[in-house]
Protein backbone atom coordinates (compact mmCIF):
# COMPACT_ATOMS: atom_id res chain seq x y z
CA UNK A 1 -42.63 -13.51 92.76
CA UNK A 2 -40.48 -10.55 91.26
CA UNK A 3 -41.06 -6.73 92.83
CA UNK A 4 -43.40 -5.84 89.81
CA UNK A 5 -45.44 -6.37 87.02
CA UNK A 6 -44.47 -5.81 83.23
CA UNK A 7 -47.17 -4.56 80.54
CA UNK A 8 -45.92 -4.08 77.57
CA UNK A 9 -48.29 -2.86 74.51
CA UNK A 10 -47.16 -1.95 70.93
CA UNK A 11 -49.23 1.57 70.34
CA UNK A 12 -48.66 0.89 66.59
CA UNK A 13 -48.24 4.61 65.43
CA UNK A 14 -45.01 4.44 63.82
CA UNK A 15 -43.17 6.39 66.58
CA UNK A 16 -39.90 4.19 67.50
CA UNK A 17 -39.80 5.54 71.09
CA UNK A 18 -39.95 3.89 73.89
CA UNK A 19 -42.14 4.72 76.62
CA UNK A 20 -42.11 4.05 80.24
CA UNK A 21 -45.64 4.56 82.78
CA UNK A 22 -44.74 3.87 86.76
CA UNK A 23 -47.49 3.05 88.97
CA UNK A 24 -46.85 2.27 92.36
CA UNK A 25 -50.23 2.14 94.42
CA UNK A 26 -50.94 3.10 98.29
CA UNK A 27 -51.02 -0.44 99.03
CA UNK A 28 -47.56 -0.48 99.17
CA UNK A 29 -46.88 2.36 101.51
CA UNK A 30 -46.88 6.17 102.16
CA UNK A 31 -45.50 8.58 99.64
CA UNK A 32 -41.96 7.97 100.87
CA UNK A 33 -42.24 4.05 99.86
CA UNK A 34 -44.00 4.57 96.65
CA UNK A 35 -41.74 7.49 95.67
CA UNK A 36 -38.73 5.08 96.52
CA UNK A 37 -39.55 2.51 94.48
CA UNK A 38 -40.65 4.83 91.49
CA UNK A 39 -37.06 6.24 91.68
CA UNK A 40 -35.65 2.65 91.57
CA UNK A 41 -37.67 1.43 88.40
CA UNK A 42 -36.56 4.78 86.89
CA UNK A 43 -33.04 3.90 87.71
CA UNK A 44 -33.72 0.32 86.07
CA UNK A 45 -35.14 1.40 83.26
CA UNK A 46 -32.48 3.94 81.95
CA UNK A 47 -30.20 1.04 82.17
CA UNK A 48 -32.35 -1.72 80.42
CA UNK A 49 -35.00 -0.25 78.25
CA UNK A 50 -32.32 1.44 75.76
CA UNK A 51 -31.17 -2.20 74.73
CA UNK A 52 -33.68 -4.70 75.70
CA UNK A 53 -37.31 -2.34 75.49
CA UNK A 54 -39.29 -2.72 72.38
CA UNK A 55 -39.24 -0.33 70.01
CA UNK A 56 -42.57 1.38 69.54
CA UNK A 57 -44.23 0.25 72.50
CA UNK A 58 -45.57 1.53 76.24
CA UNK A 59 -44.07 -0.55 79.01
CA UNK A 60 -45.61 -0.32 82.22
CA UNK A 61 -43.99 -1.06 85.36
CA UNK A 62 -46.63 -2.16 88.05
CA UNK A 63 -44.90 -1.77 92.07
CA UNK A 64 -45.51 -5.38 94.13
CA UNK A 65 -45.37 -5.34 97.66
CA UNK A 66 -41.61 -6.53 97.98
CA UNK A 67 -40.04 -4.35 95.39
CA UNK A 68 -38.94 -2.06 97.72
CA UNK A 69 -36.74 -4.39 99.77
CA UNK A 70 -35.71 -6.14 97.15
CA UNK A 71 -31.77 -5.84 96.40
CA UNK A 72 -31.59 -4.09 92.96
CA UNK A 73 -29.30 -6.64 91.42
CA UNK A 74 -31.76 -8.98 91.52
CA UNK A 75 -35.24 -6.44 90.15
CA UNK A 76 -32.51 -5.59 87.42
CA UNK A 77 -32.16 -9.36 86.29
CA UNK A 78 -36.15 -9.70 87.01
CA UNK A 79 -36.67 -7.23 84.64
CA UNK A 80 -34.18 -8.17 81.88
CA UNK A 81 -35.69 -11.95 82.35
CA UNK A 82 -39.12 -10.34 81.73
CA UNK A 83 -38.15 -7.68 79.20
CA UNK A 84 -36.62 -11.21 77.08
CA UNK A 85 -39.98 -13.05 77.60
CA UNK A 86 -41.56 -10.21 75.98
CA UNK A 87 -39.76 -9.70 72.88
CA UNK A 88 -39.53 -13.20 72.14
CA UNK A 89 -43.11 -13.48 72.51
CA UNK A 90 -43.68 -10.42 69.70
């Protein structure tokens, strides 16, 4: 099971941007943990969202439970797996 969850929803106004909402809940840990991980999904998402996000929509990244261990290598192919399903799906 990868270290998060992907929503992705076209807002249909027009606007080309791509936008990017982090949640990471208390589940997951203290404010050390959750600030962690948002820092890594940043990181991921300046890399992959420029090429592979969809234009004109919201993606939402969602912190799982083992995202935090997780090497990044392997939450940066997660996401470019899951950023693929999605556009080939729209």
């Amino acid at each position: 099971m990868p270290g998060f969850v992907l929503l992705v929803r076209p807002r249909g106004d027009g606007d080309p941007a791509v936008r990017l909402g982090i949640t990471v809940t208390r589940k997951i840990g203290g404010a050390v943990v959750r600030n962690r991980m948002k820092r890594r999904f940043r990181a991921l998402a300046r890399e992959l969202l420029g090429e592979l996000g969809i234009s004109g929509a919201d993606h939402v990244l969602i912190g799982r439970g083992g995202g935090v261990e997780r090497d990044f290598a392997l939450l940066r192919a997660e996401l470019a797996k899951a950023l693929g399903k999605v556009s080939a799906g729209l």
